[in-house]
Structure formats: structure tokens, C-alpha cells
N, C-alpha and C. Protein backbone atom coordinates (compact mmCIF):
# COMPACT_ATOMS: atom_id res chain seq x y z
N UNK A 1 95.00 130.84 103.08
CA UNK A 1 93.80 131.57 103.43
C UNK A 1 94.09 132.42 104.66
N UNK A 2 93.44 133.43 104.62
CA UNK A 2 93.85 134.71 105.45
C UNK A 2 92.60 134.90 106.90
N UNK A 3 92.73 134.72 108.01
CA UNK A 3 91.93 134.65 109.04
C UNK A 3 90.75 135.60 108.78
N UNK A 4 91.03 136.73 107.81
CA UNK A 4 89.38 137.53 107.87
C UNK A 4 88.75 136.99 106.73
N UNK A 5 89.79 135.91 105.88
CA UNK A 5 88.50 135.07 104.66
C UNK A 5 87.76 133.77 105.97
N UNK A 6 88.38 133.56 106.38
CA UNK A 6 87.93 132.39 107.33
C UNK A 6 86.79 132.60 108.12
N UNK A 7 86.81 133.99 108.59
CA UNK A 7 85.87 135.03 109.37
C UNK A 7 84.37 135.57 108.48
N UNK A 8 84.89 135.66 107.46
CA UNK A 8 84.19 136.33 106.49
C UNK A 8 82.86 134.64 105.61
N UNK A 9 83.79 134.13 105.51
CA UNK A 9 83.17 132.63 105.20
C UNK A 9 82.22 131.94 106.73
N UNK A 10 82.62 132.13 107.98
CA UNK A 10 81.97 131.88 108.65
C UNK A 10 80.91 132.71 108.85
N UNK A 11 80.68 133.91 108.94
CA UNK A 11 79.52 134.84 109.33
C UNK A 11 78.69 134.67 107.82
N UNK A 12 79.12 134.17 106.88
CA UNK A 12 77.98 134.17 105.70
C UNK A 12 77.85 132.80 105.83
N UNK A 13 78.42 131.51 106.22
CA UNK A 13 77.32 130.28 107.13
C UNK A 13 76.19 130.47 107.88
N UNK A 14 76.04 131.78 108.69
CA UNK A 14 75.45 132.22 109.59
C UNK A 14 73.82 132.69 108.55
N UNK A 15 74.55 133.58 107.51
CA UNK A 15 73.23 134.35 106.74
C UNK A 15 72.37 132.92 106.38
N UNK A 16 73.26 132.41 105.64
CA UNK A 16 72.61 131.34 105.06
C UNK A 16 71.95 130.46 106.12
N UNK A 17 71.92 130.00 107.49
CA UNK A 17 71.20 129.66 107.96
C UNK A 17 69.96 129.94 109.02
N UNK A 18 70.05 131.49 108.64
CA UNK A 18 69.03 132.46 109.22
C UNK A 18 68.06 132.66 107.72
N UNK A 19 68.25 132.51 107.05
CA UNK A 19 67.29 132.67 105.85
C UNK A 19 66.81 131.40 105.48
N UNK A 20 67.54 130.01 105.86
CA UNK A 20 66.76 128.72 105.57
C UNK A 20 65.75 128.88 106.77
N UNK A 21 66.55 129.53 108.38
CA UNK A 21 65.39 129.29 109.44
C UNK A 21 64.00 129.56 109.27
N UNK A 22 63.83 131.10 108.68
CA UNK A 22 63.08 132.20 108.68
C UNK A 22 62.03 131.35 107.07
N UNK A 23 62.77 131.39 106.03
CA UNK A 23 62.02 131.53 105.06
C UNK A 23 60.72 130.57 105.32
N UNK A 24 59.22 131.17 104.55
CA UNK A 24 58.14 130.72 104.43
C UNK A 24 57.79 130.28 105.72
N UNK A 25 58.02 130.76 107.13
CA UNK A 25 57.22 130.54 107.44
C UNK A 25 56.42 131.95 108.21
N UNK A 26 54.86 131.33 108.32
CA UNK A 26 53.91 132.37 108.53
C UNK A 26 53.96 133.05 110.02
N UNK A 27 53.54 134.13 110.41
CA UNK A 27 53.67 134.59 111.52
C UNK A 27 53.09 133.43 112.89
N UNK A 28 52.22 132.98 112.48
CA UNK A 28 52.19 131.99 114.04
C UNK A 28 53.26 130.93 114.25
N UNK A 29 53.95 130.41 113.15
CA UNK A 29 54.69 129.45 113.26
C UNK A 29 56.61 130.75 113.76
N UNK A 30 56.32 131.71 113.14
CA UNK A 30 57.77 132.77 113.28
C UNK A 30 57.45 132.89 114.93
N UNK A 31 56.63 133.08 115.80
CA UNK A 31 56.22 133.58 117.23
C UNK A 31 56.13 132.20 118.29
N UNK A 32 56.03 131.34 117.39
CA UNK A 32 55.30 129.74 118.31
C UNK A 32 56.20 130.10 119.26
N UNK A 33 56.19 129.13 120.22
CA UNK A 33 57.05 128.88 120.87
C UNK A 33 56.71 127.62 121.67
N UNK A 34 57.41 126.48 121.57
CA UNK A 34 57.09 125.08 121.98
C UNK A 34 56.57 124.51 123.13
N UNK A 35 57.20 125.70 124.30
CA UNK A 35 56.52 125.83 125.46
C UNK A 35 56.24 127.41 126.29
N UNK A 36 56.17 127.26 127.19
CA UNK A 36 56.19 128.79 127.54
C UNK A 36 56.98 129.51 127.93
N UNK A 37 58.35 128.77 128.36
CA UNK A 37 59.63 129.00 128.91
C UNK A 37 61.19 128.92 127.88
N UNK A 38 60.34 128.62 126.75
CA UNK A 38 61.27 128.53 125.29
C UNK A 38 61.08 129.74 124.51
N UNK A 39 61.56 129.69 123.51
CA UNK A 39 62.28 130.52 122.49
C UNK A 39 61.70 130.53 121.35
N UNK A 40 60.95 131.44 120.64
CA UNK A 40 60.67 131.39 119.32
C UNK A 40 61.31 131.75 118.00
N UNK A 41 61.48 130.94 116.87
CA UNK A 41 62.03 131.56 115.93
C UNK A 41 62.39 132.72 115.65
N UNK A 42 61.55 133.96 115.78
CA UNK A 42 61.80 135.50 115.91
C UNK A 42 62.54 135.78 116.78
N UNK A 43 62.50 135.26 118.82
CA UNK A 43 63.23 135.58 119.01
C UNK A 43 64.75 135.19 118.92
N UNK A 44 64.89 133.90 118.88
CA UNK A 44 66.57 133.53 118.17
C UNK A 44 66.81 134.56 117.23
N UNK A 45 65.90 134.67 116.36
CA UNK A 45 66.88 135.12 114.97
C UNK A 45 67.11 136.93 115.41
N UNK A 46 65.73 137.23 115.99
CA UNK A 46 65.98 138.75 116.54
C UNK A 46 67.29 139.25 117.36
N UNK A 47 67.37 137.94 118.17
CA UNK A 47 68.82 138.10 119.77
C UNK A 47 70.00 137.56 118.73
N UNK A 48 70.28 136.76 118.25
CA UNK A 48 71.35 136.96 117.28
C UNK A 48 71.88 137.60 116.62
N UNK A 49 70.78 138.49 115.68
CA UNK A 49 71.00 139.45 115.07
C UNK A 49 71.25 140.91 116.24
N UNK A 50 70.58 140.99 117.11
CA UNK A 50 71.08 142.27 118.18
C UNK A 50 72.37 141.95 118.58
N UNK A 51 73.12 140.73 119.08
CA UNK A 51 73.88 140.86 119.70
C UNK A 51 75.11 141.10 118.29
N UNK A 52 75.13 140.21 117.39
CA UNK A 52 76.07 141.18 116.60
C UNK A 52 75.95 142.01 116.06
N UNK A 53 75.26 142.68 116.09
CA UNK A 53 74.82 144.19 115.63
C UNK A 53 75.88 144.77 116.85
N UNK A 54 75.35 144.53 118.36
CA UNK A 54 75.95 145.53 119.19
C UNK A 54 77.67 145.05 119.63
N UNK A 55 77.66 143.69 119.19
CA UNK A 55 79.10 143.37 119.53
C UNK A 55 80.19 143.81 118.24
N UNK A 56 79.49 143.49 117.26
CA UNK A 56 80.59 144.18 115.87
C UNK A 56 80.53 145.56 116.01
N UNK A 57 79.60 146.89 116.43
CA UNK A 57 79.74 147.95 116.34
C UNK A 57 80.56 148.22 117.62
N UNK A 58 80.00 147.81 118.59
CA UNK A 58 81.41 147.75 119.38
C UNK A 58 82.99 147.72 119.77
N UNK A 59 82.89 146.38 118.56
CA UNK A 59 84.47 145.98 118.29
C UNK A 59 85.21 146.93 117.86
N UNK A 60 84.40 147.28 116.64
CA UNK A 60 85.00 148.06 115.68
C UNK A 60 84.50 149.97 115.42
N UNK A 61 84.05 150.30 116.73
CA UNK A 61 83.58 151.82 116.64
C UNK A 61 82.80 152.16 115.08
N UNK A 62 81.67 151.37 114.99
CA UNK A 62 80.51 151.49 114.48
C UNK A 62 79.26 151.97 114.99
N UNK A 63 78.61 152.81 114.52
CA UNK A 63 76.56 152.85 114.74
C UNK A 63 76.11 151.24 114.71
N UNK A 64 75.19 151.08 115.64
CA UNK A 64 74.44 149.77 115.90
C UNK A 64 73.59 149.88 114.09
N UNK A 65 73.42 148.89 113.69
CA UNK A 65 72.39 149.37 112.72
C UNK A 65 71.08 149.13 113.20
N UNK A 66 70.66 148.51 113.99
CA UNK A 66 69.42 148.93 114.99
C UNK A 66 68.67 150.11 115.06
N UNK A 67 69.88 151.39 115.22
CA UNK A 67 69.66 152.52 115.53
C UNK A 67 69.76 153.60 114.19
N UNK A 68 70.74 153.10 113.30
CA UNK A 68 71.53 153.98 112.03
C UNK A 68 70.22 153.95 111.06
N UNK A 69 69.90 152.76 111.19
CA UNK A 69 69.23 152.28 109.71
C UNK A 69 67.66 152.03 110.52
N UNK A 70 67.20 152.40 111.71
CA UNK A 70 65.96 152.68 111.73
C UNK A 70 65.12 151.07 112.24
N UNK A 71 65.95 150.18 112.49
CA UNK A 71 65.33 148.46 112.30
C UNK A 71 64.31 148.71 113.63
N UNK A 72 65.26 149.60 115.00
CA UNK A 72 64.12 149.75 116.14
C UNK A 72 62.86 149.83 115.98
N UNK A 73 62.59 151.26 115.27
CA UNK A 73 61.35 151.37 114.88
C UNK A 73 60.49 150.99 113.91
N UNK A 74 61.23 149.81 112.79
CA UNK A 74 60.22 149.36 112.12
C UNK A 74 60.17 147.42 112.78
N UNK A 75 60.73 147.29 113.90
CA UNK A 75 59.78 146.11 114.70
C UNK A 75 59.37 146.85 115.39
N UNK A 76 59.58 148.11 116.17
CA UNK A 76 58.17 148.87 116.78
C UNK A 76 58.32 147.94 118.48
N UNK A 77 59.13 147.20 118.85
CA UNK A 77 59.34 145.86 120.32
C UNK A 77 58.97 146.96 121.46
N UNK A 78 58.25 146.49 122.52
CA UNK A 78 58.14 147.23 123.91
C UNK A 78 59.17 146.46 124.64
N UNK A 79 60.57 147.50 124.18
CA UNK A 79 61.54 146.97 124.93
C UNK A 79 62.33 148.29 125.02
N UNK A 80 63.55 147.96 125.83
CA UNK A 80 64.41 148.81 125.72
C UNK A 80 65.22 149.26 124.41
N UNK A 81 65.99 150.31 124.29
CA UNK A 81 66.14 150.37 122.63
C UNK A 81 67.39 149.96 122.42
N UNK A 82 68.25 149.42 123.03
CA UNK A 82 69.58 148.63 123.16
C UNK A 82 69.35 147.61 123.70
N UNK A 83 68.23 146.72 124.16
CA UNK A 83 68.59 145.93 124.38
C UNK A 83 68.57 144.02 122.92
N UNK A 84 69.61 143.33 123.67
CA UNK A 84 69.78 142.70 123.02
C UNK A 84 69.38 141.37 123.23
N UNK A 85 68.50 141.49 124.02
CA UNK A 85 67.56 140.06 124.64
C UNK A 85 68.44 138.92 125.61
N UNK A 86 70.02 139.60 125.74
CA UNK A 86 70.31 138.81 127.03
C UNK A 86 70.10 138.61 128.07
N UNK A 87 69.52 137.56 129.09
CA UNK A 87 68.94 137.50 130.10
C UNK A 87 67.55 137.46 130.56
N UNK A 88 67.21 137.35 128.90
CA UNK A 88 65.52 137.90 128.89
C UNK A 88 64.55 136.75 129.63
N UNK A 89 63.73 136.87 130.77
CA UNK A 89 62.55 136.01 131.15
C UNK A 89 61.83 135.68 130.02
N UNK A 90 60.66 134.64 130.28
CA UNK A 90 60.06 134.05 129.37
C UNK A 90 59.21 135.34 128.94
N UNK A 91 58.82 136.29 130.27
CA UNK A 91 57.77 137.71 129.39
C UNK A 91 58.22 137.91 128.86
N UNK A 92 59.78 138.37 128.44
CA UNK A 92 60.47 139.13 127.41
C UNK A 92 60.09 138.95 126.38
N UNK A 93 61.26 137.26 126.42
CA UNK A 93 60.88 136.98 124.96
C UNK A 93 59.70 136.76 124.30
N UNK A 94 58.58 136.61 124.80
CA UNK A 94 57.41 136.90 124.40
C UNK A 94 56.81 138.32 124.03
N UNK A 95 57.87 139.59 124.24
CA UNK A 95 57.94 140.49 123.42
C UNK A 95 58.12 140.59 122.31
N UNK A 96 59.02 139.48 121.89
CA UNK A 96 59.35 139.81 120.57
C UNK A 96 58.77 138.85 119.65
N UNK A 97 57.67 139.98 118.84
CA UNK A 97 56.71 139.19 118.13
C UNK A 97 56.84 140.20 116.61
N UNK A 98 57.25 139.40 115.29
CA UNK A 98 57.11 139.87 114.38
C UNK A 98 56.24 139.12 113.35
N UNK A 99 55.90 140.50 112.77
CA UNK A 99 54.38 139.44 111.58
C UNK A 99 54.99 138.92 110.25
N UNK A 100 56.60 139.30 109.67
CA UNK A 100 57.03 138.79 108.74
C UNK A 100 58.59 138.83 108.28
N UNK A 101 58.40 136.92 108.36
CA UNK A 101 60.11 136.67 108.49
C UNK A 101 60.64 137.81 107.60
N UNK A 102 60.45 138.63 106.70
CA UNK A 102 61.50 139.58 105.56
C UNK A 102 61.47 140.63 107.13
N UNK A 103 61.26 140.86 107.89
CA UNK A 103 61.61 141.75 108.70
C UNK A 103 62.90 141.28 109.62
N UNK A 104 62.96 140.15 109.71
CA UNK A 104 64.19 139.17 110.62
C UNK A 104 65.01 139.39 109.22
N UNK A 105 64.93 138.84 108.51
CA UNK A 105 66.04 138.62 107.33
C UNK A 105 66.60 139.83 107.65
N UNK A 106 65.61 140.91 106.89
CA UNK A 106 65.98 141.82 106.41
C UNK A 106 66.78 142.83 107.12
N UNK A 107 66.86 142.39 108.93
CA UNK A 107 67.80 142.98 109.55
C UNK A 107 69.19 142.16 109.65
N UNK A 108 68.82 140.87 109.45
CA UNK A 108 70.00 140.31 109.59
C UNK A 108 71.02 140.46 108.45
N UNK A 109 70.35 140.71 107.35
CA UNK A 109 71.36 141.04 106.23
C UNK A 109 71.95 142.16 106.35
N UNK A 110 71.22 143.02 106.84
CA UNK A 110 72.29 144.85 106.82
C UNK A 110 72.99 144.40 108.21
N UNK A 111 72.67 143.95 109.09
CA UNK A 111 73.85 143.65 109.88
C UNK A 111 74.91 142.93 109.41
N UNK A 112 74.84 141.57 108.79
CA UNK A 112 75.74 140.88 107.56
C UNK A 112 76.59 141.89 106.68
N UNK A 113 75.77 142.96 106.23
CA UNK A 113 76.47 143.73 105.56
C UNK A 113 77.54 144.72 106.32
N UNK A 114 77.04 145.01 107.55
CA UNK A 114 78.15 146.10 107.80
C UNK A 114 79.22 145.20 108.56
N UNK A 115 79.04 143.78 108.52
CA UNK A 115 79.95 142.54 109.84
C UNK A 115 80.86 142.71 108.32
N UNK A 116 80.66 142.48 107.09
CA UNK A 116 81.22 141.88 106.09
C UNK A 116 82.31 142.86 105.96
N UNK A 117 81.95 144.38 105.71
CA UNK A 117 82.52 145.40 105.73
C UNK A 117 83.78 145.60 106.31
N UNK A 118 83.39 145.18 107.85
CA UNK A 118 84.31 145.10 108.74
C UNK A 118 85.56 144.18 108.53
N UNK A 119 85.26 143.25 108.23
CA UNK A 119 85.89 142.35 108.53
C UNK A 119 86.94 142.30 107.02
N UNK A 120 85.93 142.55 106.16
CA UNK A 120 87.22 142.83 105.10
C UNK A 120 88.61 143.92 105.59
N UNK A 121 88.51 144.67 106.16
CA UNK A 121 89.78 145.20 106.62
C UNK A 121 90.15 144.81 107.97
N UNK A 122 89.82 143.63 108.20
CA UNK A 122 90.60 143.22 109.83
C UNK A 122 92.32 142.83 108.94
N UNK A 123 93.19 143.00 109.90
CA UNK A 123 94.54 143.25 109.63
C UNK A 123 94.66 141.57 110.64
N UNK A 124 96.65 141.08 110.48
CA UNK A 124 96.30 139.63 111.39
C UNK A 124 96.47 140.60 112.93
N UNK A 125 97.14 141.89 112.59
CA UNK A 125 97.68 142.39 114.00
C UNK A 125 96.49 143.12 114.59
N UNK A 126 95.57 143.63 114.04
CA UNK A 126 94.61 143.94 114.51
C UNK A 126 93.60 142.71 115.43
N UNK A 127 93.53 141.77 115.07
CA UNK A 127 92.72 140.54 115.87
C UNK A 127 93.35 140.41 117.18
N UNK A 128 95.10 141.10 117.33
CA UNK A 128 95.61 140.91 118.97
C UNK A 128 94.62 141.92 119.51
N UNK A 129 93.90 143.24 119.21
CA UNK A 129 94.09 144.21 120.15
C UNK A 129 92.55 144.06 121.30
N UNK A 130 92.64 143.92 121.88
CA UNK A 130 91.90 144.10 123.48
C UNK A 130 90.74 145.08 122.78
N UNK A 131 89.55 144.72 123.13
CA UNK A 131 88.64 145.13 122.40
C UNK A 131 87.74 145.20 123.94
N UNK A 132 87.49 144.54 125.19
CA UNK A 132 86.83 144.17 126.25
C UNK A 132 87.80 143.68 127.44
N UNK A 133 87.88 144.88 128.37
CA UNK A 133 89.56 144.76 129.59
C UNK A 133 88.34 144.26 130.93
N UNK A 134 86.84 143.81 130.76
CA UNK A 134 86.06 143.67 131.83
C UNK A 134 86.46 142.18 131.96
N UNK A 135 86.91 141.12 131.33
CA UNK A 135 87.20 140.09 131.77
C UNK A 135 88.55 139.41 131.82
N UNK A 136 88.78 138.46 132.46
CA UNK A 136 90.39 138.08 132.70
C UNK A 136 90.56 136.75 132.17
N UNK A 137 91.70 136.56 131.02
CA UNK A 137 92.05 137.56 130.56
C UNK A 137 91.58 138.54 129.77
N UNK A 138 92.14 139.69 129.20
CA UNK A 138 90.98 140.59 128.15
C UNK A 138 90.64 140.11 126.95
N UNK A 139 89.48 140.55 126.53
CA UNK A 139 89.11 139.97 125.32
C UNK A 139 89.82 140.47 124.27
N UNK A 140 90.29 139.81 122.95
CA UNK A 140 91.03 140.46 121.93
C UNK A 140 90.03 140.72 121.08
N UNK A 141 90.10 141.05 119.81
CA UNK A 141 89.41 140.85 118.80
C UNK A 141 88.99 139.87 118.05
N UNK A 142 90.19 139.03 117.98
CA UNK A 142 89.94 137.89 117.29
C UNK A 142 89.28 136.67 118.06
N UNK A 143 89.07 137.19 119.45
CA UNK A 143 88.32 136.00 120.60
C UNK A 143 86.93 136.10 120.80
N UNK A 144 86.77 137.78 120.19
CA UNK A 144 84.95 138.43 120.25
C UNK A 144 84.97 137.99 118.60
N UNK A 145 85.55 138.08 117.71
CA UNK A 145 84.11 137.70 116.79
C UNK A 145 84.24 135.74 116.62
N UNK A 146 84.94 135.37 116.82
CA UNK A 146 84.73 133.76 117.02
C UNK A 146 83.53 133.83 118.14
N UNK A 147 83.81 134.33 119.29
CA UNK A 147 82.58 134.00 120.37
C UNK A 147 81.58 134.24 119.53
N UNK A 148 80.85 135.28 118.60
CA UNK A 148 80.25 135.77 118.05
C UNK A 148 79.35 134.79 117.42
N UNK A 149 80.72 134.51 116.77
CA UNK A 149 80.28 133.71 115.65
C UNK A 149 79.65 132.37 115.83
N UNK A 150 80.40 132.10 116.96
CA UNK A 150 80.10 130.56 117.64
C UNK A 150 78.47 130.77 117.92
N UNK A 151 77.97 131.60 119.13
CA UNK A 151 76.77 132.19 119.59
C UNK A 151 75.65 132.65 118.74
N UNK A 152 76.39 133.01 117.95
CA UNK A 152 74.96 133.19 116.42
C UNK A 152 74.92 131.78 115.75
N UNK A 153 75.91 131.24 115.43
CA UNK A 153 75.56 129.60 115.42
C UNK A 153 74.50 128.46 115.81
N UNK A 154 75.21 128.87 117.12
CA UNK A 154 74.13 128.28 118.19
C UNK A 154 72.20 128.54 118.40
N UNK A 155 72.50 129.80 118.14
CA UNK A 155 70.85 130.50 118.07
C UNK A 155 70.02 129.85 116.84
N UNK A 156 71.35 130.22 115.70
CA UNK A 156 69.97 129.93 114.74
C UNK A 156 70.11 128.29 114.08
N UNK A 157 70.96 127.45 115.05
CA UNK A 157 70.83 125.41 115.55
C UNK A 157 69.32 125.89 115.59
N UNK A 158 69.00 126.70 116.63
CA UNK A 158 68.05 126.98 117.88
C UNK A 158 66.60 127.08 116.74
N UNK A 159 66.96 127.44 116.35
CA UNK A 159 65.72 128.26 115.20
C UNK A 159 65.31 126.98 114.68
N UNK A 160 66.49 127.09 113.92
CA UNK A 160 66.21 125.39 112.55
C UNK A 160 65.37 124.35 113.51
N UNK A 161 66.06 124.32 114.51
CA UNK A 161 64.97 123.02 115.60
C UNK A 161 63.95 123.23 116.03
N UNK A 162 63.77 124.86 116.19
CA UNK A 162 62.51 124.84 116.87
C UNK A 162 61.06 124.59 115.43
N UNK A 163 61.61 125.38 114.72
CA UNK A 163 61.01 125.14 112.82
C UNK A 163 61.07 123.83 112.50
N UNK A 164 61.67 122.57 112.93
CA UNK A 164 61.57 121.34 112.75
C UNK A 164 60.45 120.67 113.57
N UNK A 165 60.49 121.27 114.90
CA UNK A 165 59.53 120.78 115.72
C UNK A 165 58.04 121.40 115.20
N UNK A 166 57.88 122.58 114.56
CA UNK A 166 56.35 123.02 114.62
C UNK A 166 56.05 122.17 113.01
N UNK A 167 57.38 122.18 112.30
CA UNK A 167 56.66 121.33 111.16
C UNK A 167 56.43 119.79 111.35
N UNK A 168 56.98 119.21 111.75
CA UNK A 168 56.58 118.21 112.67
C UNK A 168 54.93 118.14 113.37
N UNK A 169 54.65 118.57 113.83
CA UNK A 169 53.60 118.49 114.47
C UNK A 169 52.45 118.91 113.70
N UNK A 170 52.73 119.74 112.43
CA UNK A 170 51.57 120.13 111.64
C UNK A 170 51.66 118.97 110.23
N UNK A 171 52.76 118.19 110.64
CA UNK A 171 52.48 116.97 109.66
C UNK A 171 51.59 115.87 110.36
């Protein structure tokens, strides 16, 4: 097995558990948020999906699809138009409020789609090349989409639990 099937198999773990997060549920339960200083389903799945949007177009001298394919303006967020919800205070993320999970999916899949794209032509010599010289040592390629991958992982753990906890409580 070839490191961009390995790559390619991990980021579609990812789809698949952003569409178990998301599916059926209704906009108050997509926005909850457990306390006031936590995280709601939308926004995990929203900041996951931004950051590889802006870290794969990055990597690989791509259009954000944020921006290509219009996703900014159909969540419509009072935010900045790059940003990717890192660092965000609790106001932030309380910006990001959507009325229907097919709007989370449905960005996370065309991002899926153009990560998939990519990654079908990653080369093994291409994963050496320095993609980010701001940290020491530099980042390669093959160290940004594992981080990636790891970090979108983690978010949508984040999701599935927080969707465990509101169904929970409405049982």
C-alpha cells in the first residue's frame, strides 16, 4: 500500500464521521452547545472543514473552496472571510450558527472532494517537500496532512460527543 492510499483512506474516515455527526439532527441540537464556553456541532464540523479547506489549498496551490465554490456566502457567518475559527472566543463560536446539517455536509464533501483529488497525485518524493519554513523544523508535506488529518479527527471525536451528550439528555 502506497502512503497517498493510506492518506486517501484516512481523510474518507473523516467524511464518514462528519456525516454520522451531522446527520438528522435539527438546527437547535446542530447550534446547542453544552455550555457557554464549548463548542457546537456546527462549529466543529464548520472549523474542521475550514481548516482543511485552507491547509490542503495551501499545501498544494489550490482556491480555498470556501471562496471557489461560493460556501462563504451560502452560510452567509459575520465573520471574517478566511477565517478558520482558530482561536475563536466563546462569541465567535457562537457565530457560527447553521439551520441545516446538508449545509455542513455539503461543504465538507466538496472539500473531501478536492483533498481526494489532491492526494491522488501526491508522489512518495513529493511528501519530503517543505510546504511551511515558519516552524523549526519545517513542515513537509507529509507532516501537514497527517497533522490535518489527526485535527479533523479530533474535532469531529468532538462533534460525535457533543451529539451524544444532547441525545442523552433528551432521553
Amino acid at each position: 500500500m502506497h502512503a497517498k492510499d493510506i492518506l486517501i483512506d484516512g481523510y474518507s474516515r473523516i467524511q464518514e464521521e462528519v456525516h454520522a455527526a451531522v446527520g438528522g439532527l435539527d438546527p437547535d441540537d446542530l447550534n446547542a452547545r453544552p455550555t457557554a464556553e464549548t463548542n457546537s456541532v456546527a462549529w466543529l464540523v464548520w472549523h474542521l472543514t475550514r481548516v482543511q479547506d485552507d491547509h490542503m489549498a495551501d499545501a498544494f496551490g489550490l482556491d480555498q473552496v470556501w471562496l471557489s465554490q461560493e460556501w462563504e456566502k451560502r452560510f452567509g457567518l459575520d465573520l471574517p472571510r478566511l477565517d478558520t475559527g482558530y482561536g475563536h472566543s466563546a462569541a465567535k463560536v457562537g457565530k457560527v450558527r447553521v439551520t441545516d446539517g446538508g449545509l455542513l455536509t455539503g461543504y465538507y464533501d466538496a472539500v473531501h472532494a478536492q483533498t481526494l483529488q489532491a492526494l491522488r497525485g501526491v508522489t512518495a518524493a513529493e511528501l519530503e517537500r517543505v510546504v511551511d519554513e515558519r516552524w523549526d523544523p519545517p513542515v513537509t508535506l507529509g507532516v501537514r496532512l497527517v497533522s490535518v488529518l489527526s485535527d479533523d479527527l479530533q474535532h469531529v471525536g468532538q462533534a460525535a460527543y457533543v451529539r451524544g451528550l444532547l441525545q442523552s439528555a433528551a432521553a
